[in-house]
Protein backbone atom coordinates (compact mmCIF):
# COMPACT_ATOMS: atom_id res chain seq x y z
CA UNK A 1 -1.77 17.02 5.15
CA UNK A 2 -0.22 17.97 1.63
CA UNK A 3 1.32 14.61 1.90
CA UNK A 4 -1.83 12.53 2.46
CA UNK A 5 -3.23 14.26 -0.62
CA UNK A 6 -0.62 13.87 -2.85
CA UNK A 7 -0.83 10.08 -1.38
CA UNK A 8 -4.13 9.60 -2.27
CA UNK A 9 -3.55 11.29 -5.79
CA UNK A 10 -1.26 8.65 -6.56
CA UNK A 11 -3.96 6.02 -5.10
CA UNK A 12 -6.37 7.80 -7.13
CA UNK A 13 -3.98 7.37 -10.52
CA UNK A 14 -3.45 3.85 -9.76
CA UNK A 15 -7.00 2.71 -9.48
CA UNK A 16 -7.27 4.43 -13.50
CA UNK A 17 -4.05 2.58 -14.35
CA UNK A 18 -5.39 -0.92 -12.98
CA UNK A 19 -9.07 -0.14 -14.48
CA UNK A 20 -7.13 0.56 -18.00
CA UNK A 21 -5.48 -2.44 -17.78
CA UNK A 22 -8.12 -4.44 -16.54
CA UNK A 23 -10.29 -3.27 -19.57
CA UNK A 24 -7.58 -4.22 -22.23
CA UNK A 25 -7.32 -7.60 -20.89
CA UNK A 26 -11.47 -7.99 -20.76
CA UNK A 27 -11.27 -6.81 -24.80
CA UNK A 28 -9.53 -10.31 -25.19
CA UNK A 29 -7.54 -8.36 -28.10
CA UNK A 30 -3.95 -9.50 -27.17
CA UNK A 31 -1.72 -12.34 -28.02
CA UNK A 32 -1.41 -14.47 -24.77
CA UNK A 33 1.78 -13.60 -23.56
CA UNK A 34 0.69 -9.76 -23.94
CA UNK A 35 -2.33 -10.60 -21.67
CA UNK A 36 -0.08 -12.75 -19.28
CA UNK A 37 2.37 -9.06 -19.00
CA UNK A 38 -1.01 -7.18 -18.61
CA UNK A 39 -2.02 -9.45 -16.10
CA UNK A 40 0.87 -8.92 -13.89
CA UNK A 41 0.97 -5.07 -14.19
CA UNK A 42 -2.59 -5.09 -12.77
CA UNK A 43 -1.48 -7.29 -10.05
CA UNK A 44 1.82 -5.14 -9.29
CA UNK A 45 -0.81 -2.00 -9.53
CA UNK A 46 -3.05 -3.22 -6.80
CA UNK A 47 0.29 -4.45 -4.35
CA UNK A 48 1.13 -0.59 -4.88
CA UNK A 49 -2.18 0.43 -3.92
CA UNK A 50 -2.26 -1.66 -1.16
CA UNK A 51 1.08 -0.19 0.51
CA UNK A 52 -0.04 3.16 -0.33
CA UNK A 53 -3.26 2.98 0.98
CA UNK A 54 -1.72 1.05 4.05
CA UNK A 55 1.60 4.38 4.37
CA UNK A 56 -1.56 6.73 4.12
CA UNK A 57 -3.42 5.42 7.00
CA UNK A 58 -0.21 5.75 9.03
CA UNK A 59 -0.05 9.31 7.91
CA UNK A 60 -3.42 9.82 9.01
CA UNK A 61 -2.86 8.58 13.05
């Protein structure tokens, strides 16, 4: 089990990473090409969520 939590821990720090980012790009502050990079990190952030939210459900069987 001390692998599911420190699974969901990282889950967890993701979602704060991808809200961050998401909130930076809402501000509109950036030059384009910064937003575009933002943009991309967010998307990479929820693909990593989404394969460690899928590994943790395997865990959890």
């Amino acid at each position: 089990m001390d692998e599911s939590l420190s699974l969901q821990s990282a889950i967890d720090a993701i979602d704060e990473a991808a809200s961050a980012v998401a909130n930076e790009v809402e501000r509109d502050r950036l030059s384009e090409s910064s937003l575009a990079r933002l943009s991309t990190v967010e998307a990479e952030l929820k693909r990593s969520k989404v394969a460690l939210e899928k590994i943790l459900r395997e865990e959890r069987r």
